[in-house]
C-alpha atoms as a PDB file:
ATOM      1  CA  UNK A   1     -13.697  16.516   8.426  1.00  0.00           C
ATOM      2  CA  UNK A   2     -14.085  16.513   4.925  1.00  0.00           C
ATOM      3  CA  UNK A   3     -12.143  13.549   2.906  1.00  0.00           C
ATOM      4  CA  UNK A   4     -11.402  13.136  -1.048  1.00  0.00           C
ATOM      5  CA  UNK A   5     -10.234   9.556  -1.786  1.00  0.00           C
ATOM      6  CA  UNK A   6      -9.195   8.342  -4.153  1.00  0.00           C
ATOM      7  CA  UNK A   7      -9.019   4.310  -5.377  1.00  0.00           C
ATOM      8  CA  UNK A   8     -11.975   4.003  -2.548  1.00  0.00           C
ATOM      9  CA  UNK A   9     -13.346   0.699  -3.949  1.00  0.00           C
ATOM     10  CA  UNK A  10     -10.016  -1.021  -3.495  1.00  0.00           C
ATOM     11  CA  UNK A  11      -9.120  -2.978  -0.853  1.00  0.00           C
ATOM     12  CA  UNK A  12      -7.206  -0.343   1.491  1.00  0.00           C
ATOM     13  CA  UNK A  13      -9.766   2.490  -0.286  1.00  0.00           C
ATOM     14  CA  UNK A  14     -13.147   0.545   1.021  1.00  0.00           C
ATOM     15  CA  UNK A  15     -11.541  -0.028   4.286  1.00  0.00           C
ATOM     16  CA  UNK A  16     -10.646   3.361   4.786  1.00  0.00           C
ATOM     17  CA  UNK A  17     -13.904   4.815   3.945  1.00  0.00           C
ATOM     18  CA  UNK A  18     -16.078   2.617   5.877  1.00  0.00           C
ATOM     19  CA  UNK A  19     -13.789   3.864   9.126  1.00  0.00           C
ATOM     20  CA  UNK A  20     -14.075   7.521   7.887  1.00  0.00           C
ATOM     21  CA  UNK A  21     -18.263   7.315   7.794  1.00  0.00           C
ATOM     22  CA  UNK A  22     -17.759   5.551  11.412  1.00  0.00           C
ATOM     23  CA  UNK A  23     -15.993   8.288  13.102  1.00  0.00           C
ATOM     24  CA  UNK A  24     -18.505  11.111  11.478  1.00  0.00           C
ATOM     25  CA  UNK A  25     -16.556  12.292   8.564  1.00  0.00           C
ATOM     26  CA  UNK A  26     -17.998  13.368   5.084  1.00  0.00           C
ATOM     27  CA  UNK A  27     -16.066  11.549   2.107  1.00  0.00           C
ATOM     28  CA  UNK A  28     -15.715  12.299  -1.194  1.00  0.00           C
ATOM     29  CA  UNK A  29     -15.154   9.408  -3.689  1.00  0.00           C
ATOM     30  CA  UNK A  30     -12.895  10.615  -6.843  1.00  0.00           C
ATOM     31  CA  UNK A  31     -13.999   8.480  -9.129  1.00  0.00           C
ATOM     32  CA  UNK A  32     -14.136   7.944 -12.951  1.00  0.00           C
ATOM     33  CA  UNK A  33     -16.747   8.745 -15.467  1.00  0.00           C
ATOM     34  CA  UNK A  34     -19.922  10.303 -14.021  1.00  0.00           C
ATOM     35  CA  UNK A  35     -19.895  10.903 -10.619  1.00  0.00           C
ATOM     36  CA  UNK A  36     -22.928  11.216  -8.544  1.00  0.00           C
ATOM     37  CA  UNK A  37     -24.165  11.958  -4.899  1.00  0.00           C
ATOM     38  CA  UNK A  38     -21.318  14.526  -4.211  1.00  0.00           C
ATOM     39  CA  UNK A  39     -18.530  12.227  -5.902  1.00  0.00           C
ATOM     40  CA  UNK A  40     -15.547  13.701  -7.700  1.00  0.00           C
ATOM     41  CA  UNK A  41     -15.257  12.886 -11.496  1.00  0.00           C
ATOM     42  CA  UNK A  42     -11.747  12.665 -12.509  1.00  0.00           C
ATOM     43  CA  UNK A  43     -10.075  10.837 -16.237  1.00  0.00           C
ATOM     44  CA  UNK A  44      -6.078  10.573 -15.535  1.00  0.00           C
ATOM     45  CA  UNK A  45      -6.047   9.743 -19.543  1.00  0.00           C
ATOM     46  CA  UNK A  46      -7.666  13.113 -20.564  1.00  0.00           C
ATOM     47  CA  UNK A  47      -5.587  14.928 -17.365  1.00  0.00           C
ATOM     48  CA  UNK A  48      -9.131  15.905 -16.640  1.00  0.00           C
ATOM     49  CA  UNK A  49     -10.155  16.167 -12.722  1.00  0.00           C
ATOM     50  CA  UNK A  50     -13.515  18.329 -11.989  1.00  0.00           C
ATOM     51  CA  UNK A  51     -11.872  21.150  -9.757  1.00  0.00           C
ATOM     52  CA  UNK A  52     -15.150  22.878  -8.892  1.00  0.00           C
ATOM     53  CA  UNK A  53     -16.635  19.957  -6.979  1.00  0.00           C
ATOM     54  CA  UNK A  54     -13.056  19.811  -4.610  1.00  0.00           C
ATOM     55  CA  UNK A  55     -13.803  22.938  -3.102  1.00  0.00           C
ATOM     56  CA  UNK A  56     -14.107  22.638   0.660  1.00  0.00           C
ATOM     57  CA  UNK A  57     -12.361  19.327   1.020  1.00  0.00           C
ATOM     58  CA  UNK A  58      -9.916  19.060   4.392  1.00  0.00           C
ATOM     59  CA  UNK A  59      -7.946  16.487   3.560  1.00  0.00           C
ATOM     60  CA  UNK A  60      -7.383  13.849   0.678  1.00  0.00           C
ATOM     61  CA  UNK A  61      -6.288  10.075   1.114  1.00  0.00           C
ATOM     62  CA  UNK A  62      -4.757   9.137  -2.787  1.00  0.00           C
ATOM     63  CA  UNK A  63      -4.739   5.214  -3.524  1.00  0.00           C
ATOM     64  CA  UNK A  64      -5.753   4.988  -6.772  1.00  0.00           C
ATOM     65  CA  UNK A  65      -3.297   2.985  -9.119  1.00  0.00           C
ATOM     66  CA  UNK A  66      -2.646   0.252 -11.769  1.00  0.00           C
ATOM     67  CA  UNK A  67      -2.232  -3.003  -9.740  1.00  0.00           C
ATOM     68  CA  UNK A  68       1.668  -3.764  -9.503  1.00  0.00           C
ATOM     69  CA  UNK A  69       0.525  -7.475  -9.351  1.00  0.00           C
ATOM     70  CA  UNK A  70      -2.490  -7.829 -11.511  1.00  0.00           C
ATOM     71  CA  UNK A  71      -1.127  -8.740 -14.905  1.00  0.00           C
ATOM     72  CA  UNK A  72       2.525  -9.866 -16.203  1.00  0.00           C
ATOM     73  CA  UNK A  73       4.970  -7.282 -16.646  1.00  0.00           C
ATOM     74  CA  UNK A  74       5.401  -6.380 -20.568  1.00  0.00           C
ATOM     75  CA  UNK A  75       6.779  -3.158 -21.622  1.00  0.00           C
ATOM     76  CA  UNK A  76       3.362  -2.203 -21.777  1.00  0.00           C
ATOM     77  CA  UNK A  77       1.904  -3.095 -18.665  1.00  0.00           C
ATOM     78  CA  UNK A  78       4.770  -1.180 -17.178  1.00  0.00           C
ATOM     79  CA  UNK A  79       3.462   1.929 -19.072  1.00  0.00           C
ATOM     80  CA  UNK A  80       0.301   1.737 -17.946  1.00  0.00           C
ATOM     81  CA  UNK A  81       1.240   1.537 -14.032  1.00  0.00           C
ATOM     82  CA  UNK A  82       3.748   4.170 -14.191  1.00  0.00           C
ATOM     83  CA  UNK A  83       0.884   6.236 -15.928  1.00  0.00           C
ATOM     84  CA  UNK A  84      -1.944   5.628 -13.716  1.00  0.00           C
ATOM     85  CA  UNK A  85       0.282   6.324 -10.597  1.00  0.00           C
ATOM     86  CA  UNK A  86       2.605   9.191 -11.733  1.00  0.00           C
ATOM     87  CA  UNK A  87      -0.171  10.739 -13.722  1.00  0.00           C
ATOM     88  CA  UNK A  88      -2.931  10.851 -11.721  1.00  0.00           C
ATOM     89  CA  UNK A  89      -0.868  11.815  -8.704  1.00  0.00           C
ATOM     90  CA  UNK A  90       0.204  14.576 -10.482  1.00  0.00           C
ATOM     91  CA  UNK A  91      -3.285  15.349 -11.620  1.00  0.00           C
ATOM     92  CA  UNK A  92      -4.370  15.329  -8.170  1.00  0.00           C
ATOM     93  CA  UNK A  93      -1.878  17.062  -6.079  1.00  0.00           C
ATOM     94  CA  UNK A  94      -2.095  20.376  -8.845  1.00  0.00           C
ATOM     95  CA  UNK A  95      -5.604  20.392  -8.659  1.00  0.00           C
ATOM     96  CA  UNK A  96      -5.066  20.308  -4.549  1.00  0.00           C
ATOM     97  CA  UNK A  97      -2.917  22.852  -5.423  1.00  0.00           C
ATOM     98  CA  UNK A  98      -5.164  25.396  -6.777  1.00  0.00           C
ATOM     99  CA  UNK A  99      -7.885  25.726  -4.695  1.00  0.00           C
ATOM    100  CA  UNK A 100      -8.944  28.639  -2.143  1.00  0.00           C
ATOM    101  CA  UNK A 101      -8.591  27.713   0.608  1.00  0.00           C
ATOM    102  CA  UNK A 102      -6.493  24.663   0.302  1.00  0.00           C
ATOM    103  CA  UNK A 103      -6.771  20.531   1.949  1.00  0.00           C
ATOM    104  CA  UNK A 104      -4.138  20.474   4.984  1.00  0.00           C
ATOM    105  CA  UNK A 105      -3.042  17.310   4.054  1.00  0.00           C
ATOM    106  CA  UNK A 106      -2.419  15.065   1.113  1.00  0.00           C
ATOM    107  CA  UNK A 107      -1.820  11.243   1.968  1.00  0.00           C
ATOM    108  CA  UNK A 108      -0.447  10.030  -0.873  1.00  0.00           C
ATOM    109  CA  UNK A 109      -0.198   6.018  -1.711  1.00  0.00           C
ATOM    110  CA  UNK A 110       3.436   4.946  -1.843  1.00  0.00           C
ATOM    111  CA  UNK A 111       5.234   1.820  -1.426  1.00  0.00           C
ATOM    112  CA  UNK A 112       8.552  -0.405   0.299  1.00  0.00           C
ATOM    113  CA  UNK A 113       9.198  -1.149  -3.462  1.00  0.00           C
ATOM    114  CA  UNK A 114      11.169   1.911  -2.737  1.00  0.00           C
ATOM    115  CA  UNK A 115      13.792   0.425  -1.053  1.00  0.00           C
ATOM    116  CA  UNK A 116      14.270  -2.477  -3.535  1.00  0.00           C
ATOM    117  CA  UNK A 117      16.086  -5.780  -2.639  1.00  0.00           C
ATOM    118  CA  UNK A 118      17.919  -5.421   0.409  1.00  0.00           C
ATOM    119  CA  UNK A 119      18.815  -8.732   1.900  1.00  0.00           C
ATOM    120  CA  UNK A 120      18.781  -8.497   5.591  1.00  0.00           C
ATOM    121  CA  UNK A 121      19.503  -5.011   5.991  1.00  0.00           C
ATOM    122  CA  UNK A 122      16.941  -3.048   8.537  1.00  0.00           C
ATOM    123  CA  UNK A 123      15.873  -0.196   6.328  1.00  0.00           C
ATOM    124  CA  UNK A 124      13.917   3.065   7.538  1.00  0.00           C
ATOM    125  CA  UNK A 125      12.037   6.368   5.951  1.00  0.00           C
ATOM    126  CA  UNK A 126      16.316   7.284   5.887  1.00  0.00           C
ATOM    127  CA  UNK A 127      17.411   4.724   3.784  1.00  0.00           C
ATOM    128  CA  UNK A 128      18.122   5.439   0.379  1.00  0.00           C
ATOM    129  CA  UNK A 129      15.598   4.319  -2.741  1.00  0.00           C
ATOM    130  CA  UNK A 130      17.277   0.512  -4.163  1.00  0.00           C
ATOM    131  CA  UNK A 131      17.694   0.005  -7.620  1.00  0.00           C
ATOM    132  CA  UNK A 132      15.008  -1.671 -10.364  1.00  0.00           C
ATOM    133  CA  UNK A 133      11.663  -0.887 -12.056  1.00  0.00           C
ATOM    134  CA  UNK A 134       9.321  -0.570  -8.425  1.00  0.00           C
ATOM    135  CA  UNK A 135      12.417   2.026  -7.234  1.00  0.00           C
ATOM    136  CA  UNK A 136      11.691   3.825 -10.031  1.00  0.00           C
ATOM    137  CA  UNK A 137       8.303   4.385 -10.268  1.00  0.00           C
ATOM    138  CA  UNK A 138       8.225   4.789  -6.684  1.00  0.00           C
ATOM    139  CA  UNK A 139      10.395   7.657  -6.812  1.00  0.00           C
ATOM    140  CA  UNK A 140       8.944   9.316  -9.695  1.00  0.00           C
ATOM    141  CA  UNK A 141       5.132   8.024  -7.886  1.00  0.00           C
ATOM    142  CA  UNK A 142       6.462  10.437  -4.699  1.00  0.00           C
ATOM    143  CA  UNK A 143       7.474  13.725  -7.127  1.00  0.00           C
ATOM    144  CA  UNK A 144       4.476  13.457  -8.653  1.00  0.00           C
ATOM    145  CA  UNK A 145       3.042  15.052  -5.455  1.00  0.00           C
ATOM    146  CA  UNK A 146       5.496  18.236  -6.030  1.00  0.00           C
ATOM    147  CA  UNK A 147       2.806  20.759  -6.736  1.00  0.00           C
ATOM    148  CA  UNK A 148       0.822  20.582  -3.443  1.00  0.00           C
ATOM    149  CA  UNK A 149       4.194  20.736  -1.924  1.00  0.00           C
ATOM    150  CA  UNK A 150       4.764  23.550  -3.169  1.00  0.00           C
ATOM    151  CA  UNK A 151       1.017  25.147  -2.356  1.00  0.00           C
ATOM    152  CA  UNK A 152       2.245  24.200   1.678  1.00  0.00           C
ATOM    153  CA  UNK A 153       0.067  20.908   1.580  1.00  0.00           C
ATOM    154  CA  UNK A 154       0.830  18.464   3.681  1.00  0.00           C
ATOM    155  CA  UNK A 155       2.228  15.606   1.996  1.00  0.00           C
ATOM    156  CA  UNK A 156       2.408  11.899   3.351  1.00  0.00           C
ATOM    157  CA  UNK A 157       4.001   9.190   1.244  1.00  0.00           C
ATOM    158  CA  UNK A 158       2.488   6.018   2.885  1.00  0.00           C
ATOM    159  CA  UNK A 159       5.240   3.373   1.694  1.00  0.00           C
ATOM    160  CA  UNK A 160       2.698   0.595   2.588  1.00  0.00           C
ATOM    161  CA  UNK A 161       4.523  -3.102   2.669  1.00  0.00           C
ATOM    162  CA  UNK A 162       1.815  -6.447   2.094  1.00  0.00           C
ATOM    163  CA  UNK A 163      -1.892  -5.591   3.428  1.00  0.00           C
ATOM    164  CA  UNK A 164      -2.747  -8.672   5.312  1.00  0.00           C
ATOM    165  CA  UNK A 165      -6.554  -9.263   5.009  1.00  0.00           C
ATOM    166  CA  UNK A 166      -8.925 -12.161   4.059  1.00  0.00           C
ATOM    167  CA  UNK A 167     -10.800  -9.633   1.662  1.00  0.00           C
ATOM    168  CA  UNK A 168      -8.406  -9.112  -0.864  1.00  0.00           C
ATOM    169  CA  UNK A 169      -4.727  -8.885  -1.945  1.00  0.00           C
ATOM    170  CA  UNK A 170      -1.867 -11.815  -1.423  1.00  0.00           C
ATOM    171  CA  UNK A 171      -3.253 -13.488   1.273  1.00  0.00           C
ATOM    172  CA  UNK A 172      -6.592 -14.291   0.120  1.00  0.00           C
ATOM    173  CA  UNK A 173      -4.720 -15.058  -2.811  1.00  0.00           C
ATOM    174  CA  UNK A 174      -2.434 -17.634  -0.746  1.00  0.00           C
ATOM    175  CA  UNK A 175      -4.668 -19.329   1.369  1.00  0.00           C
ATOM    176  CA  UNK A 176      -6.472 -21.701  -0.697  1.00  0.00           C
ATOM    177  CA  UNK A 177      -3.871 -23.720  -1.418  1.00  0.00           C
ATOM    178  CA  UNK A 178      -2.418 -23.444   2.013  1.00  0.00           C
ATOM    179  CA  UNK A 179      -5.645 -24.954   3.128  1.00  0.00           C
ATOM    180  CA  UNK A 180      -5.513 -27.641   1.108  1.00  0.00           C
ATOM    181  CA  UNK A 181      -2.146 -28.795   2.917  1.00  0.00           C
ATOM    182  CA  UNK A 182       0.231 -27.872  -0.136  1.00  0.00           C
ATOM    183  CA  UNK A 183       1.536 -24.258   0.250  1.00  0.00           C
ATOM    184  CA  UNK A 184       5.109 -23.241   1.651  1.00  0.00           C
ATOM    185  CA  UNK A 185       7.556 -20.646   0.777  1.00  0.00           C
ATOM    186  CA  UNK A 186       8.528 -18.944  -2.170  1.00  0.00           C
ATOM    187  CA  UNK A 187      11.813 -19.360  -3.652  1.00  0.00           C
ATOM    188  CA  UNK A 188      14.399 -19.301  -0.795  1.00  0.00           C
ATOM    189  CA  UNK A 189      12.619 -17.982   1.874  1.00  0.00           C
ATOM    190  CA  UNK A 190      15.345 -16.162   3.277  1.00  0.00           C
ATOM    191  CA  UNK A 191      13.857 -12.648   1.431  1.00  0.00           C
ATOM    192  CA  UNK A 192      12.306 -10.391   4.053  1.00  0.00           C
ATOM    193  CA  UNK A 193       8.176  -9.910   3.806  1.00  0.00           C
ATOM    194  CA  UNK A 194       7.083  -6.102   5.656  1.00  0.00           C
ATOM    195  CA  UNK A 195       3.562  -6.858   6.329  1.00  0.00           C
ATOM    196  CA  UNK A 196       0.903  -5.010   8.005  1.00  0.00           C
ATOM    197  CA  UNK A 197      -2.809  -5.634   8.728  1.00  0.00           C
ATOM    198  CA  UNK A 198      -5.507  -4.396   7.149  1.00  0.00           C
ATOM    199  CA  UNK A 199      -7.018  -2.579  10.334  1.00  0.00           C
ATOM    200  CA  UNK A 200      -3.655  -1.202  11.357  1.00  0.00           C
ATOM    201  CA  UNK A 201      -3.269  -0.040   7.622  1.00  0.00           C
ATOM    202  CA  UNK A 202      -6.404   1.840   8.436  1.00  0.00           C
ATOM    203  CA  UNK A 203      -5.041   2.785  11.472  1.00  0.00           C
ATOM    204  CA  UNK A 204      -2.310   4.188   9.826  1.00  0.00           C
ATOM    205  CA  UNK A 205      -3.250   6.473   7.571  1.00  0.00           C
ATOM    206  CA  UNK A 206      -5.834   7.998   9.826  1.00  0.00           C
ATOM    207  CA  UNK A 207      -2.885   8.353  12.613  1.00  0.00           C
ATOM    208  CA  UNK A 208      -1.048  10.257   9.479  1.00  0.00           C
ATOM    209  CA  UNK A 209      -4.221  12.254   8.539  1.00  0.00           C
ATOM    210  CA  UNK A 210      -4.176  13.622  12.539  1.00  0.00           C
ATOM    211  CA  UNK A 211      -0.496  13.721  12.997  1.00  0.00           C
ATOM    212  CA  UNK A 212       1.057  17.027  11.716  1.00  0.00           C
ATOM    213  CA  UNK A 213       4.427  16.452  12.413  1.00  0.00           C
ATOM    214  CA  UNK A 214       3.895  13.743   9.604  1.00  0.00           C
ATOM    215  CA  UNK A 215       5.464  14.469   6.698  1.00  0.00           C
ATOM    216  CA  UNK A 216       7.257  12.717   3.478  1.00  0.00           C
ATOM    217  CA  UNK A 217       7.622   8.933   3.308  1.00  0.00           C
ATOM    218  CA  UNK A 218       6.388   7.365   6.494  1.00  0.00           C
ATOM    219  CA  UNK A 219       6.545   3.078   6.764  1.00  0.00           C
ATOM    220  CA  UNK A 220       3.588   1.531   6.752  1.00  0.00           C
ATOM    221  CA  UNK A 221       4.803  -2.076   7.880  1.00  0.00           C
ATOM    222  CA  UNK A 222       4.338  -3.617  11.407  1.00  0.00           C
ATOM    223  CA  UNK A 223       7.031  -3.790  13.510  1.00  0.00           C
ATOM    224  CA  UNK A 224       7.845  -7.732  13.265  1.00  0.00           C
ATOM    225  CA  UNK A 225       8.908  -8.495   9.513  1.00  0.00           C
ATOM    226  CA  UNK A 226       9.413 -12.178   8.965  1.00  0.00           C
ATOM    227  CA  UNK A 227      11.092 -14.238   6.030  1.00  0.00           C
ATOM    228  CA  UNK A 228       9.070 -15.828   3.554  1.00  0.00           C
ATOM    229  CA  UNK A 229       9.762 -19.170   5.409  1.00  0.00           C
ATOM    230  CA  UNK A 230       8.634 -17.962   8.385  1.00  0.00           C
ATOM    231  CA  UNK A 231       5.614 -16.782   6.819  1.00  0.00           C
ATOM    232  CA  UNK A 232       5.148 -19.836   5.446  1.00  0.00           C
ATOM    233  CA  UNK A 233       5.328 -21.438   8.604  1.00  0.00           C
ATOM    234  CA  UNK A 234       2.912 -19.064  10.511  1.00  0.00           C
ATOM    235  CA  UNK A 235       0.126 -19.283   7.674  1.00  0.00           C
ATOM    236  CA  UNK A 236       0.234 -22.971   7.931  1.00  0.00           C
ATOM    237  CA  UNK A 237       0.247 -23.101  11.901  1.00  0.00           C
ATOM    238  CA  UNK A 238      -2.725 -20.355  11.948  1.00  0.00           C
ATOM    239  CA  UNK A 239      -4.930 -22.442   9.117  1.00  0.00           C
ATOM    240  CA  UNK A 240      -3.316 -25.828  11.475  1.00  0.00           C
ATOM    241  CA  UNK A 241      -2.392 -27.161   8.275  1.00  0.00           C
ATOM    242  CA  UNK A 242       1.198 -28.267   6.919  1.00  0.00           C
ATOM    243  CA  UNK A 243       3.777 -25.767   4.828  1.00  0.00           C
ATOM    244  CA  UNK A 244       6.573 -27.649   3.680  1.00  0.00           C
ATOM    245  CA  UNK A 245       5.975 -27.541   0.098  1.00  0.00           C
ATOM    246  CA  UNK A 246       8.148 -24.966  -1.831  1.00  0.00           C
ATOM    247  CA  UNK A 247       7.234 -23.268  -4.620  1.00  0.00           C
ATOM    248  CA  UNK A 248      11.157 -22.818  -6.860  1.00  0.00           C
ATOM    249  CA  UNK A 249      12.332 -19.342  -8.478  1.00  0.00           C
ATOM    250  CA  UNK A 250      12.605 -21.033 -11.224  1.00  0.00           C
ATOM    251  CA  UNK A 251       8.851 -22.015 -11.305  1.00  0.00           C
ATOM    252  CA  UNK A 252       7.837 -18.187 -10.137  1.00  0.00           C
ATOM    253  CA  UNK A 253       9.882 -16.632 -13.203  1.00  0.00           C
ATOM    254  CA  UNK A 254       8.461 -19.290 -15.380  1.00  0.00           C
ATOM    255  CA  UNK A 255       4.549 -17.797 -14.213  1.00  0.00           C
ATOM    256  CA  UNK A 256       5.258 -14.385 -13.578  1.00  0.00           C
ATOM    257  CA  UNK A 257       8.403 -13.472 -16.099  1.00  0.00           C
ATOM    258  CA  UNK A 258      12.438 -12.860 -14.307  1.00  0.00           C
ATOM    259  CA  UNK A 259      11.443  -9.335 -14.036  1.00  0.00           C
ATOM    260  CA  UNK A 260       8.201  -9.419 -12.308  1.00  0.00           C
ATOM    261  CA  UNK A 261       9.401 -12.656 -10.228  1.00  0.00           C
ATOM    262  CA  UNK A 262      12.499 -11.174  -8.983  1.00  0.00           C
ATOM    263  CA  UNK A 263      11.250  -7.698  -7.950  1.00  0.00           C
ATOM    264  CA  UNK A 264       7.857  -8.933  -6.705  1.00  0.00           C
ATOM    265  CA  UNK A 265       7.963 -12.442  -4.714  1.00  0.00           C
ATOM    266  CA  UNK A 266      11.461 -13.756  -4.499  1.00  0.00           C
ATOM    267  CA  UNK A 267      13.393  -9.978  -3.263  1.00  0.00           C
ATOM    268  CA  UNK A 268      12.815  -8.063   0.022  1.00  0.00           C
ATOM    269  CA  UNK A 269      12.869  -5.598   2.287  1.00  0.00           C
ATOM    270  CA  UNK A 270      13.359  -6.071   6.221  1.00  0.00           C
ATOM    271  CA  UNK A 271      11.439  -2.644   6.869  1.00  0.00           C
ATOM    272  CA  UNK A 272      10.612  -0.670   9.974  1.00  0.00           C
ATOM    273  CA  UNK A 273       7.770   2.002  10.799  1.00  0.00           C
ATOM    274  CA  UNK A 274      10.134   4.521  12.329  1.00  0.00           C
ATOM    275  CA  UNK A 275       7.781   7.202  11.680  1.00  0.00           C
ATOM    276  CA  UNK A 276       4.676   6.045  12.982  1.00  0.00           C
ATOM    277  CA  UNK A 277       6.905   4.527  16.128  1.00  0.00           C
ATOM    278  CA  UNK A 278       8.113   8.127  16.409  1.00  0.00           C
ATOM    279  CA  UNK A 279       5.107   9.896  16.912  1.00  0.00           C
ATOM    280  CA  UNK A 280       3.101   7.774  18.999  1.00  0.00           C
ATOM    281  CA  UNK A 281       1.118   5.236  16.874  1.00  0.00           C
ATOM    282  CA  UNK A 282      -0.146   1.645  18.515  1.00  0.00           C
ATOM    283  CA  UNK A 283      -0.260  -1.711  16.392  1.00  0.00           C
ATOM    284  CA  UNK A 284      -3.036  -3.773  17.063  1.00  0.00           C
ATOM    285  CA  UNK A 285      -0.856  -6.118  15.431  1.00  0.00           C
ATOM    286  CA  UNK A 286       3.377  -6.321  15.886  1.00  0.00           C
ATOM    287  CA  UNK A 287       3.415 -10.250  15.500  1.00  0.00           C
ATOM    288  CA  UNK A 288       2.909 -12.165  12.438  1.00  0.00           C
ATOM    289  CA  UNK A 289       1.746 -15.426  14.114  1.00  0.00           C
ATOM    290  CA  UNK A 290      -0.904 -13.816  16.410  1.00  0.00           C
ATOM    291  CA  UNK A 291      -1.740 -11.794  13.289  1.00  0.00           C
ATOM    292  CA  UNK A 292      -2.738 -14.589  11.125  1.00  0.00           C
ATOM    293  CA  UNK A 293      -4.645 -16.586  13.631  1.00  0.00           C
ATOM    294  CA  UNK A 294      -6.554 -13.389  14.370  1.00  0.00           C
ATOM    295  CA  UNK A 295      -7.640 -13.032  10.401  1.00  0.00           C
ATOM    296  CA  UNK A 296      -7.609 -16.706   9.386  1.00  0.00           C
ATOM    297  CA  UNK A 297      -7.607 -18.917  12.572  1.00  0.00           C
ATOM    298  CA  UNK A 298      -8.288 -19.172  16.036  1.00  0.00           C
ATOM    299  CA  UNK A 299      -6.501 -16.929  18.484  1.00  0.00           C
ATOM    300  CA  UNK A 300      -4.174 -18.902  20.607  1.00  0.00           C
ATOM    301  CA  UNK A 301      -5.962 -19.159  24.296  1.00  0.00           C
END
């Protein structure tokens, strides 16, 4: 199979592509500025995307995206991740759109910011979008993908929850100073964390790429979501190190802004993969404990 992706130096995107090239398929980086070696050349600021050199592609996997997490939230920053997601998925899925014959599929990054902050409440692909900035650009993130809808692509939203994976993202992030014996929850702890690992992220989206009763949003959490005081606890126990040292709201807002705080770290979601349960797909990973030891510690004998 030939595979366009997108955001393929990322931590999902590398991931991805190194399991693609194992299994025999040909991939096609979209990348920006000059691309080379059978790359796509794309600029989401000039709405350019190099339409010629898309021809013959099977299927496309789109991650690219401003980082929700990579800088504080001013009005600003805000613009410029709304941009790079709505805007290039829209510059994507219309140049999908246009081509003779057309990809089968379009897997298109999404996220459970969707769902917004939900307390304890189980929420599925059926539940309705919550309320906030991430609800928003999440729903505007998924129309965005309207015109290869319309061409009868195949559209997946992947509403992926937190990656777990030493290589990148918020646990690499986390563990150094849950090494050093001083980490512990966030805020109250009570907020619900949808997690997934990295390899059944992977998993995942090749399961969607091969599944074609997939279609729309589809969870990409494990089955097991824990509070952030029980993932507290688990880190600690995996790294055999102690977590009893909370971090306050009041300190996150101060680092982060109320905005950015409240949506990000100290809110949940208590999410379920419905969809992927639905149509057959096996977790190497359902538990957060065994999960952690397996990417940070020893697995329990």
């Amino acid at each position: 199979m030939d595979v366009l992706v997108s955001g393929s130096h990322g931590l999902i995107g590398s991931a991805l592509v190194a399991a693609l090239e194992t299994r025999g398929d040909h991939v096609r980086r979209l990348v920006r500025g000059r691309a080379t070696g059978g790359d796509v050349a794309w600029d989401i600021g000039a709405g350019t995307i190099d339409a010629a050199a898309l021809a013959g592609v099977d299927a496309a996997v789109h991650l690219a995206g401003e980082g929700v997490a990579e800088r504080r939230w001013s009005a600003e920053q805000k613009r410029r991740i709304l941009g790079s997601r709505v805007d290039g998925t829209r510059l994507l899925a219309t140049a999908l759109a246009g081509l003779d014959p057309r990809p089968a599929v379009l897997v298109s990054g999404s996220a459970i910011g969707f769902y917004g902050d939900r307390g304890d409440q189980v929420l599925t692909e059926r539940s309705a979008a919550g309320s906030g900035f991430l609800p928003g650009l999440v729903r505007e993130w998924e129309a965005a993908t309207r015109p290869a809808e319309a061409a009868g692509i195949r559209v997946v939203h992947i509403r992926t929850g937190i990656v777990l994976s030493t290589a990148g993202g918020a646990l690499r992030k986390q563990l150094p100073p849950f090494r050093m014996g001083v980490g512990g929850r966030l805020g109250s702890g009570r907020q619900y964390l949808s997690w997934i690992t990295i390899d059944d992220e992977v998993g995942a989206i090749l399961h969607c790429l091969a599944t074609g009763s997939l279609s729309g949003p589809v969870n990409l959490t494990a089955p097991g979501p824990a509070t952030g005081a029980e993932f507290a606890r688990a880190l600690g126990a995996a790294l055999h190190r102690p977590a009893v040292i909370p971090v306050p709201a009041v300190a996150v807002k101060l680092a982060f802004g109320a905005e950015m705080a409240q949506e990000l770290f100290l809110s949940g979601q208590r999410v379920l993969p419905a969809e992927l349960e639905r149509t057959g797909y096996r977790f190497a990973q359902t538990e957060l404990g065994p999960a952690l030891r397996s990417l940070v510690g020893r697995p329990r004998r």
